[in-house]
N, C-alpha and C. Protein backbone atom coordinates (compact mmCIF):
# COMPACT_ATOMS: atom_id res chain seq x y z
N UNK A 1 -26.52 -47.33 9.42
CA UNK A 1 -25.67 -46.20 9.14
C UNK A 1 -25.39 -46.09 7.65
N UNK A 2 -25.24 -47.23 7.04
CA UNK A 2 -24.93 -47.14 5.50
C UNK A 2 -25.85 -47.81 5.11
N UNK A 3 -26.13 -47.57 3.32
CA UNK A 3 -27.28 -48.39 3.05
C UNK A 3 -26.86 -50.11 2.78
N UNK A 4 -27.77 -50.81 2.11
CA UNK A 4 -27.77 -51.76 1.99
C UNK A 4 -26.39 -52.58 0.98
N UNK A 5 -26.56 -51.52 0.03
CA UNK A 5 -25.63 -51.64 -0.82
C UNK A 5 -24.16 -51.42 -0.49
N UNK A 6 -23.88 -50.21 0.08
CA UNK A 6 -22.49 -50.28 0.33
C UNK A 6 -22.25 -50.78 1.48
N UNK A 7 -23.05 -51.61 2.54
CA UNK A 7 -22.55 -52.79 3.30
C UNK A 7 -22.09 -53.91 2.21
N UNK A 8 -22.91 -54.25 1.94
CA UNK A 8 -22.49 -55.12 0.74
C UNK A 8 -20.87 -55.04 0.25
N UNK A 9 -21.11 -53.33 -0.27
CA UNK A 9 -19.63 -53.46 -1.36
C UNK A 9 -18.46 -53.29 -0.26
N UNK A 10 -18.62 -52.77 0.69
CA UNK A 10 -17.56 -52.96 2.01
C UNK A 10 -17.16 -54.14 1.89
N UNK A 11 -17.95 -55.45 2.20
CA UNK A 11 -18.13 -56.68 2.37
C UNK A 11 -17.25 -57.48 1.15
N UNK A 12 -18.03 -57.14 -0.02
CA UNK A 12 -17.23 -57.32 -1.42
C UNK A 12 -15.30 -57.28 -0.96
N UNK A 13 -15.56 -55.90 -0.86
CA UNK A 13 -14.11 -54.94 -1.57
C UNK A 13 -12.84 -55.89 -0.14
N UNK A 14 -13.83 -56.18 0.76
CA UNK A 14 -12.38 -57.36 1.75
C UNK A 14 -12.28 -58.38 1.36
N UNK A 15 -13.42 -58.96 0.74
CA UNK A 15 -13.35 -60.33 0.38
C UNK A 15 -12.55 -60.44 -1.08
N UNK A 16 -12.42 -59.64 -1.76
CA UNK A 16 -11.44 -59.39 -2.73
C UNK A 16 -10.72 -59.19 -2.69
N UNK A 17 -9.93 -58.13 -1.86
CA UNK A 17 -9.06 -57.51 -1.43
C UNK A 17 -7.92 -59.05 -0.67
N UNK A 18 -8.81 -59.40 -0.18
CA UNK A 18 -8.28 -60.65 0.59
C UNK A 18 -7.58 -61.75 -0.01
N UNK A 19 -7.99 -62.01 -1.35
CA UNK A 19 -7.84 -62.96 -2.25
C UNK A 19 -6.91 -62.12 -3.05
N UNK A 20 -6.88 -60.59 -3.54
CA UNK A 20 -5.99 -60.14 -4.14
C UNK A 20 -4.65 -60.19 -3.43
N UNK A 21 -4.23 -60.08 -1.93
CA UNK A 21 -3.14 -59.86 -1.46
C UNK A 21 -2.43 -61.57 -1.22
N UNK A 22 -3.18 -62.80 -2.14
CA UNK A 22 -2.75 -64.05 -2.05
C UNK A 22 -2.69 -64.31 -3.70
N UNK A 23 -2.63 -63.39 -4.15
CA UNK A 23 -2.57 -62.93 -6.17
C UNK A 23 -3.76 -64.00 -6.40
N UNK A 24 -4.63 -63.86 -5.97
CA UNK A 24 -5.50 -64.86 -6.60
C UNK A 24 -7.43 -63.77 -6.98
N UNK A 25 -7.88 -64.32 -8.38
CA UNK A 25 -9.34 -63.71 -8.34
C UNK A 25 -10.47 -64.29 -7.97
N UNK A 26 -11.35 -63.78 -7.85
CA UNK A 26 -12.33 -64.44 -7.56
C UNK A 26 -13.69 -64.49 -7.97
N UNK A 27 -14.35 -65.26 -8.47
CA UNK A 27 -15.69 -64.99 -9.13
C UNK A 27 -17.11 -64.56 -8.34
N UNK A 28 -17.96 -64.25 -9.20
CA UNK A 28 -19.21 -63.69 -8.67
C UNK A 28 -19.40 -64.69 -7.38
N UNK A 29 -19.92 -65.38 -7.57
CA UNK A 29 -20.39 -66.72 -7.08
C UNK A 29 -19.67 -66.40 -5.72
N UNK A 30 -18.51 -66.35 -5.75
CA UNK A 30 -17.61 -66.80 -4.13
C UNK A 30 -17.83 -65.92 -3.45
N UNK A 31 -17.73 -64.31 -4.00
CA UNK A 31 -18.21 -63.16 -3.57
C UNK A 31 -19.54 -63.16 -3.01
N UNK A 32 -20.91 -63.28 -3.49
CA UNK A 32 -21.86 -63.66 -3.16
C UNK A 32 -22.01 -64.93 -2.36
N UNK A 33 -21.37 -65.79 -1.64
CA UNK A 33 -21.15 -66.60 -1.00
C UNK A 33 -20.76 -66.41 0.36
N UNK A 34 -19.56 -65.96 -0.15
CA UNK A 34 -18.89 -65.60 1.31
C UNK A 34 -19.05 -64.45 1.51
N UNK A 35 -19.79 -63.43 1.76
CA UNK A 35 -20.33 -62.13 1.94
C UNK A 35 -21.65 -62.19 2.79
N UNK A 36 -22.69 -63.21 1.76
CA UNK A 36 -24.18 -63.57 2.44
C UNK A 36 -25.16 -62.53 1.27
N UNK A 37 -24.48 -62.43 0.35
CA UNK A 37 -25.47 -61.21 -0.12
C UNK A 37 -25.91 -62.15 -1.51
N UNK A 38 -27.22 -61.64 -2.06
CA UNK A 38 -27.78 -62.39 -3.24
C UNK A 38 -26.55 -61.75 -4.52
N UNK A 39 -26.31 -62.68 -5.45
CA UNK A 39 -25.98 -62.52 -6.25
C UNK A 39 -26.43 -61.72 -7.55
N UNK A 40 -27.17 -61.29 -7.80
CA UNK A 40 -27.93 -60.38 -8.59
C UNK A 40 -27.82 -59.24 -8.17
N UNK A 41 -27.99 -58.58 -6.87
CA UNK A 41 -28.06 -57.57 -5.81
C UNK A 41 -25.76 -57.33 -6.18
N UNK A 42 -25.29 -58.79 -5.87
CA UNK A 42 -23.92 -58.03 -5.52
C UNK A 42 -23.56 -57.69 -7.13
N UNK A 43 -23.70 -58.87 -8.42
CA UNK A 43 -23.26 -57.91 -9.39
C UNK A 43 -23.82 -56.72 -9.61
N UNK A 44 -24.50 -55.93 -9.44
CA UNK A 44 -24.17 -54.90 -9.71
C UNK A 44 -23.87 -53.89 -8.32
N UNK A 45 -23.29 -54.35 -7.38
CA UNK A 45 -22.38 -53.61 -6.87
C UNK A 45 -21.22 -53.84 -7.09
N UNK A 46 -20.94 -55.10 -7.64
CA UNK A 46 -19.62 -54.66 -8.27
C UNK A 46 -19.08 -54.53 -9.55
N UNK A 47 -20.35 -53.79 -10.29
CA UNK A 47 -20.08 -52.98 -11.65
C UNK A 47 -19.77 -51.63 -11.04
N UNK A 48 -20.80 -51.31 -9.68
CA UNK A 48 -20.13 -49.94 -9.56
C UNK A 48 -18.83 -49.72 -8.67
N UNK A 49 -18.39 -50.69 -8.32
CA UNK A 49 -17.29 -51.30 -7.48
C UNK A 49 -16.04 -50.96 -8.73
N UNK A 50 -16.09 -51.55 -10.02
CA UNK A 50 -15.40 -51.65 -10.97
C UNK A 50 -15.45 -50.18 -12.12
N UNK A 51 -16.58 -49.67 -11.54
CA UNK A 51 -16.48 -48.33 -12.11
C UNK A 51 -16.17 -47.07 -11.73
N UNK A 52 -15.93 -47.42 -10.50
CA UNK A 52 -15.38 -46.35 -9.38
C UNK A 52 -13.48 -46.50 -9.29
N UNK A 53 -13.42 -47.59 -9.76
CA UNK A 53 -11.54 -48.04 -9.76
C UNK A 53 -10.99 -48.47 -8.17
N UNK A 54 -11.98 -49.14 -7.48
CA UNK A 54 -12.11 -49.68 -6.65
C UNK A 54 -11.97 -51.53 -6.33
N UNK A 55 -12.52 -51.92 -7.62
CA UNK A 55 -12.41 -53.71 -8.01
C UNK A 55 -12.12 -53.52 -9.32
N UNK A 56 -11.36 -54.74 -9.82
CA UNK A 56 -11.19 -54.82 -11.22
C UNK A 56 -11.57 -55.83 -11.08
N UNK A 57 -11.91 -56.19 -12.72
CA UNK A 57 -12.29 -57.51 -12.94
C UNK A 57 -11.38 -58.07 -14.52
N UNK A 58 -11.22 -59.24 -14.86
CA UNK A 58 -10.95 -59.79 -15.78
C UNK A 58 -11.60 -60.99 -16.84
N UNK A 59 -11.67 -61.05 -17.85
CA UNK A 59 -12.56 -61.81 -18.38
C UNK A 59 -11.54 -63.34 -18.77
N UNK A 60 -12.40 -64.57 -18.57
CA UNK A 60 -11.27 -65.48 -19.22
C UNK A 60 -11.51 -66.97 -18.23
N UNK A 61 -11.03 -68.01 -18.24
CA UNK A 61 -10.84 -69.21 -17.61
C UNK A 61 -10.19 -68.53 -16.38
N UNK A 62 -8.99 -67.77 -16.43
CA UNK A 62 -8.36 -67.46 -14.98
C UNK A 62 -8.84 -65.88 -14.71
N UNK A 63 -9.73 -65.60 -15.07
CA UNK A 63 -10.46 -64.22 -15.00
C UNK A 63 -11.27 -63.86 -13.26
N UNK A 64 -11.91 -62.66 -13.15
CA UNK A 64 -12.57 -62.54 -12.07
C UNK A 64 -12.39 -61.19 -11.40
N UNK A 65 -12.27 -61.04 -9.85
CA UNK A 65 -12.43 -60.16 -9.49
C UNK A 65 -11.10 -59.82 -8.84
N UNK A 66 -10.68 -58.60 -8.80
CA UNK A 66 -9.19 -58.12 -7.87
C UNK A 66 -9.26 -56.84 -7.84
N UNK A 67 -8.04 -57.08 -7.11
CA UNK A 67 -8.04 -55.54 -6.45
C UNK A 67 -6.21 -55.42 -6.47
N UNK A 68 -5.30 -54.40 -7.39
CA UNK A 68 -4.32 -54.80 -7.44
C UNK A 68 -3.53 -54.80 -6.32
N UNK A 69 -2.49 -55.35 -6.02
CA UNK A 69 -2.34 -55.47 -4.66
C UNK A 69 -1.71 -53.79 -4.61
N UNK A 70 -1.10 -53.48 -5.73
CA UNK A 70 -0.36 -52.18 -4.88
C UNK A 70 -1.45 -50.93 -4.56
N UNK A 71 -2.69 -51.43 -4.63
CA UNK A 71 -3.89 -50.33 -4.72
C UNK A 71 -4.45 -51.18 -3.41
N UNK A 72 -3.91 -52.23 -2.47
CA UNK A 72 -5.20 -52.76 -1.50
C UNK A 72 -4.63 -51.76 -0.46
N UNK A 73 -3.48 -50.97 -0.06
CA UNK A 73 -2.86 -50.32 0.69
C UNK A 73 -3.46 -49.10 0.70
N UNK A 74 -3.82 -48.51 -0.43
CA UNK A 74 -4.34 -47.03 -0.69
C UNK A 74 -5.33 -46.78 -0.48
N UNK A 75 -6.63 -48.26 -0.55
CA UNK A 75 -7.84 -47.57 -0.83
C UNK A 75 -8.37 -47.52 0.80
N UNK A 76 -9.13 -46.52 1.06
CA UNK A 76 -9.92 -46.46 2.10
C UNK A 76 -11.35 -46.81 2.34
N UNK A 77 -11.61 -46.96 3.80
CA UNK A 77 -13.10 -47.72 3.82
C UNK A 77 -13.84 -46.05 3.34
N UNK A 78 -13.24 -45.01 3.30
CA UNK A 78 -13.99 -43.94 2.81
C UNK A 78 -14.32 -43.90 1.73
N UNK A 79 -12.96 -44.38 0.71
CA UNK A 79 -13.18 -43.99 -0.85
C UNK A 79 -14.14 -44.91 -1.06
N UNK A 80 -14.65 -46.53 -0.20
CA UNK A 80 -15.59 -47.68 -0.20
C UNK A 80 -17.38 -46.68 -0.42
N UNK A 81 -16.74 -45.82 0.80
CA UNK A 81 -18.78 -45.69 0.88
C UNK A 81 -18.70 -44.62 0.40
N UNK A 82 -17.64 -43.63 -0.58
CA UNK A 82 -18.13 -42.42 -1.00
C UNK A 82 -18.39 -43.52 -2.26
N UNK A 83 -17.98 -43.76 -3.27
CA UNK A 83 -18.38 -44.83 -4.15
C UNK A 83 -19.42 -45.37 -4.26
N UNK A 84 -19.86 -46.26 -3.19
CA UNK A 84 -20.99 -46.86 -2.87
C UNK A 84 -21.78 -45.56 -2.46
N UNK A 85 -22.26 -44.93 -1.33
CA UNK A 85 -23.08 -44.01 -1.04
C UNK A 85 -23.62 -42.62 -1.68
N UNK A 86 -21.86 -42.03 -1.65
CA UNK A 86 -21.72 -40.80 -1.49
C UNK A 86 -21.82 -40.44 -0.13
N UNK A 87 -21.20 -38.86 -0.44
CA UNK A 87 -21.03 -37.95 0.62
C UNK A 87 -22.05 -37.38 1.83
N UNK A 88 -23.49 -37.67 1.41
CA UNK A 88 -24.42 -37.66 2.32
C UNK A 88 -24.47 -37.83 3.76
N UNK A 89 -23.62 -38.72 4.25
CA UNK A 89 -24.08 -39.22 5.57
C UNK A 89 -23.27 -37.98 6.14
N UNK A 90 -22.04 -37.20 5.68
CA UNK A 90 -20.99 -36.18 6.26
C UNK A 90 -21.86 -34.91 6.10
N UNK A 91 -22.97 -35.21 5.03
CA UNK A 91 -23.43 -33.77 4.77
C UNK A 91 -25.05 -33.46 4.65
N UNK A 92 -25.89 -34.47 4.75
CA UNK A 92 -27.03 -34.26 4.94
C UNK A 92 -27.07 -33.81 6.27
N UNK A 93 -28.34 -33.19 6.41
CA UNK A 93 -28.93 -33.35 7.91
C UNK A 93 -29.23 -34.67 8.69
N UNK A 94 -29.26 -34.79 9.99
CA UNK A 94 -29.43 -35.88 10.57
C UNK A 94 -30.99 -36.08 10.93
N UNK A 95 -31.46 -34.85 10.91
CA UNK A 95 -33.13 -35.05 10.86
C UNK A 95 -33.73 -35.19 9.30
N UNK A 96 -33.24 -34.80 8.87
CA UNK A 96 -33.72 -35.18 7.32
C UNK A 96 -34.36 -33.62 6.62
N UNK A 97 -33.70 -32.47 7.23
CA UNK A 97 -34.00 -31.13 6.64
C UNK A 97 -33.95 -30.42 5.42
N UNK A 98 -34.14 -30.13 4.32
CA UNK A 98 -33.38 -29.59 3.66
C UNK A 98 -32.28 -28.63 3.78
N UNK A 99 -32.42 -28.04 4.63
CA UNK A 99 -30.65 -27.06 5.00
C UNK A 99 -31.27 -27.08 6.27
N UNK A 100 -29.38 -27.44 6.87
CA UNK A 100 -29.24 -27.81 8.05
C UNK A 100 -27.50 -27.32 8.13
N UNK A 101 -26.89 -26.27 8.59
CA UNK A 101 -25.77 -25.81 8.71
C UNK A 101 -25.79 -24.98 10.01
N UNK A 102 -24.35 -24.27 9.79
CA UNK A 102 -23.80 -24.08 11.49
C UNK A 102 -24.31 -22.86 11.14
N UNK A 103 -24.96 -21.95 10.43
CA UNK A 103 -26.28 -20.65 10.45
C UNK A 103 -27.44 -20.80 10.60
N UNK A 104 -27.79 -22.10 10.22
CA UNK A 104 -29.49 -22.44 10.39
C UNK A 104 -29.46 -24.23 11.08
N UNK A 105 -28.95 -24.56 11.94
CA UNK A 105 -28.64 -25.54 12.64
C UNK A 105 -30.14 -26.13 12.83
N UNK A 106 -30.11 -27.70 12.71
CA UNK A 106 -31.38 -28.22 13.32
C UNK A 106 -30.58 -28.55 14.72
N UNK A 107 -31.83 -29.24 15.80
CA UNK A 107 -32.05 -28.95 17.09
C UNK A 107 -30.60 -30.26 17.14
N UNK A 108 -29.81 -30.91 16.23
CA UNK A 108 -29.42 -32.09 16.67
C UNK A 108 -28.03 -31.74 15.83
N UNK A 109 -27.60 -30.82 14.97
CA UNK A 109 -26.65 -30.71 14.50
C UNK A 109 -25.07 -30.19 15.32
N UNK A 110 -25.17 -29.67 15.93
CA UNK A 110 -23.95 -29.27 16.54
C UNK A 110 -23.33 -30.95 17.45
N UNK A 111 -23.99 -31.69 17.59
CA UNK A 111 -23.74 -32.70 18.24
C UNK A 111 -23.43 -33.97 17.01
N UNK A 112 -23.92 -33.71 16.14
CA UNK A 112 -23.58 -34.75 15.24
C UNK A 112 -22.17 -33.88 14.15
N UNK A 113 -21.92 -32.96 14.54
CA UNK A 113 -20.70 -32.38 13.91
C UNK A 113 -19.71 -33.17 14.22
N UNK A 114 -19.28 -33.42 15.18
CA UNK A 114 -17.86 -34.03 15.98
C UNK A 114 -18.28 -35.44 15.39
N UNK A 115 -18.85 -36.17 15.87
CA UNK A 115 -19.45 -37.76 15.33
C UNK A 115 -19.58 -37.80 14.31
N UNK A 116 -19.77 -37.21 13.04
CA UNK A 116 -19.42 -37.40 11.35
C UNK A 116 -17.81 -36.85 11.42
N UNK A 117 -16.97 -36.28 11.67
CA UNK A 117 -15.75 -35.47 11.80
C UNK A 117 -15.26 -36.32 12.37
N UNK A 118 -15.23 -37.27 12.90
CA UNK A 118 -14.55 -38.57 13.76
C UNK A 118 -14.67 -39.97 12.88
N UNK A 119 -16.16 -40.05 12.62
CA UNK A 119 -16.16 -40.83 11.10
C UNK A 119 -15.27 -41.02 10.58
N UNK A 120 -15.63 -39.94 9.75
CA UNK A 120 -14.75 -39.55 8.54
C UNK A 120 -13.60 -40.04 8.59
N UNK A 121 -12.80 -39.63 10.15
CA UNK A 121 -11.23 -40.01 9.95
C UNK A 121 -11.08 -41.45 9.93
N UNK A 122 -11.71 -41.86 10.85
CA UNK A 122 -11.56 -43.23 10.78
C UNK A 122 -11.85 -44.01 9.83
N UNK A 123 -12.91 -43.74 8.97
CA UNK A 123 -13.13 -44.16 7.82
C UNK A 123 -11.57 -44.02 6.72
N UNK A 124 -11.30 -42.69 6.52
CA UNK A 124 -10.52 -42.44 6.13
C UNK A 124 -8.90 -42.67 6.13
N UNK A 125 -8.55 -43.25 7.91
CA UNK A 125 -7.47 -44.01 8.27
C UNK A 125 -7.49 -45.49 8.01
N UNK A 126 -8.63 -46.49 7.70
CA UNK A 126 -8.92 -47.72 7.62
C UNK A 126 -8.28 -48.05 6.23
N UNK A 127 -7.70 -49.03 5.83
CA UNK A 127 -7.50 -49.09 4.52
C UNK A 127 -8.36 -50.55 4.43
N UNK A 128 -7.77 -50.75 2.89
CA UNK A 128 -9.01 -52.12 2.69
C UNK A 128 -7.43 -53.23 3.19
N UNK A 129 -6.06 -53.06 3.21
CA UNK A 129 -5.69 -53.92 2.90
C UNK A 129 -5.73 -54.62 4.57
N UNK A 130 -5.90 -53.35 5.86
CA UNK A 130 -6.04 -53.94 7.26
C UNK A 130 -7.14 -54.90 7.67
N UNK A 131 -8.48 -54.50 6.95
CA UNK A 131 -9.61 -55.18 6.91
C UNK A 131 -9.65 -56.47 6.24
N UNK A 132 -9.26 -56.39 5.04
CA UNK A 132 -8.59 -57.77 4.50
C UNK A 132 -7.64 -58.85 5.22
N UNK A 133 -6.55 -58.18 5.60
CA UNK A 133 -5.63 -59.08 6.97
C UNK A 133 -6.44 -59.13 8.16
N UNK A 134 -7.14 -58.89 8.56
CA UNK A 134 -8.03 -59.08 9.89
C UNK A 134 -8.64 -60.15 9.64
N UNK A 135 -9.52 -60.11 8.37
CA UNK A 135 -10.21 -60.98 7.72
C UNK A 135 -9.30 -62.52 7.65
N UNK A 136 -8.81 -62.77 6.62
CA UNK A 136 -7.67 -63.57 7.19
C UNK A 136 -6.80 -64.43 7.80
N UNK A 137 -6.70 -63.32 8.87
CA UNK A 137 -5.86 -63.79 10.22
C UNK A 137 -7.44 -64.48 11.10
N UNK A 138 -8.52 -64.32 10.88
CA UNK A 138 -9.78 -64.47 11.63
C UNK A 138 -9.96 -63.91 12.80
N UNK A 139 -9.35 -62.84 12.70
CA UNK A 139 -9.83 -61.64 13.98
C UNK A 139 -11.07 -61.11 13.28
N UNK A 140 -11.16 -61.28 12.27
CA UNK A 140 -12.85 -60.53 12.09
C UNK A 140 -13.72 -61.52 11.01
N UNK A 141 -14.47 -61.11 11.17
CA UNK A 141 -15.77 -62.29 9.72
C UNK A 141 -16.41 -61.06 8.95
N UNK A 142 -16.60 -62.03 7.85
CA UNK A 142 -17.59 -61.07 6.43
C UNK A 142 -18.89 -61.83 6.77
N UNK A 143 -19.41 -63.07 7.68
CA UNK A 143 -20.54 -63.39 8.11
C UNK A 143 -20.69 -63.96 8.83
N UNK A 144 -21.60 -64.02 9.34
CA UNK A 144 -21.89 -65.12 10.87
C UNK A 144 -21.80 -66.47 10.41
């Protein structure tokens, strides 16, 4: 459903998020660790992680990665994959058309209207800081 990358920065943005709501940062390394993702591949998702105002980072002996805590409440798993993705998956076609709307509909669009429109919200109701406490509490994993 999402690409490679913004699984990843999903993945990232709890595992930070997680460590931000215990005031603590965290370096490349741990991120790429506890995620499962190569390290080369995750820095630069989280340059664009950090350029979107999504992760911060700090330079220094106590430097690294965060997410401020009064921002782990706000951000959504939406603002995650519009960042990472973009808006595509809400607005491309699902067959891969060049125009595909409710005047020139492909054979599969009226059915994938409601199912991106349901997305969305949920995407959009998720914050990072619930996914982070799930994380956590170990009701959920960033890997097998």
């Amino acid at each position: 459903m999402f690409s490679k990358s913004c699984e990843y920065g999903i993945r990232a943005s709890i595992y930070v998020a997680k460590h931000s709501l215990k005031k603590r940062r965290v370096s490349l390394k741990q991120v790429a660790l506890h995620t499962d993702s190569p390290p080369a591949f995750m820095a630069k998702i989280l340059q664009k992680l950090i350029k979107t105002d999504i992760l911060f980072s700090q330079k220094g002996p106590t430097g690294g990665f965060f997410v401020p805590v009064e921002n782990v409440e706000k951000i959504s798993l939406l603002n995650i994959v519009l960042a990472m993705d973009g808006d595509g998956i809400f607005e491309n076609c699902t067959l891969g058309l060049r125009r595909c709307d409710d005047q020139k509909p492909c054979p599969l669009h009226f059915n994938f209207v409601k199912i991106r429109d349901d997305m969305r919200e949920t995407l959009e109701q998720t914050t990072l800081k619930s996914l982070a406490e799930d994380v956590s509490d170990g009701v959920t994993f960033l890997k097998r």
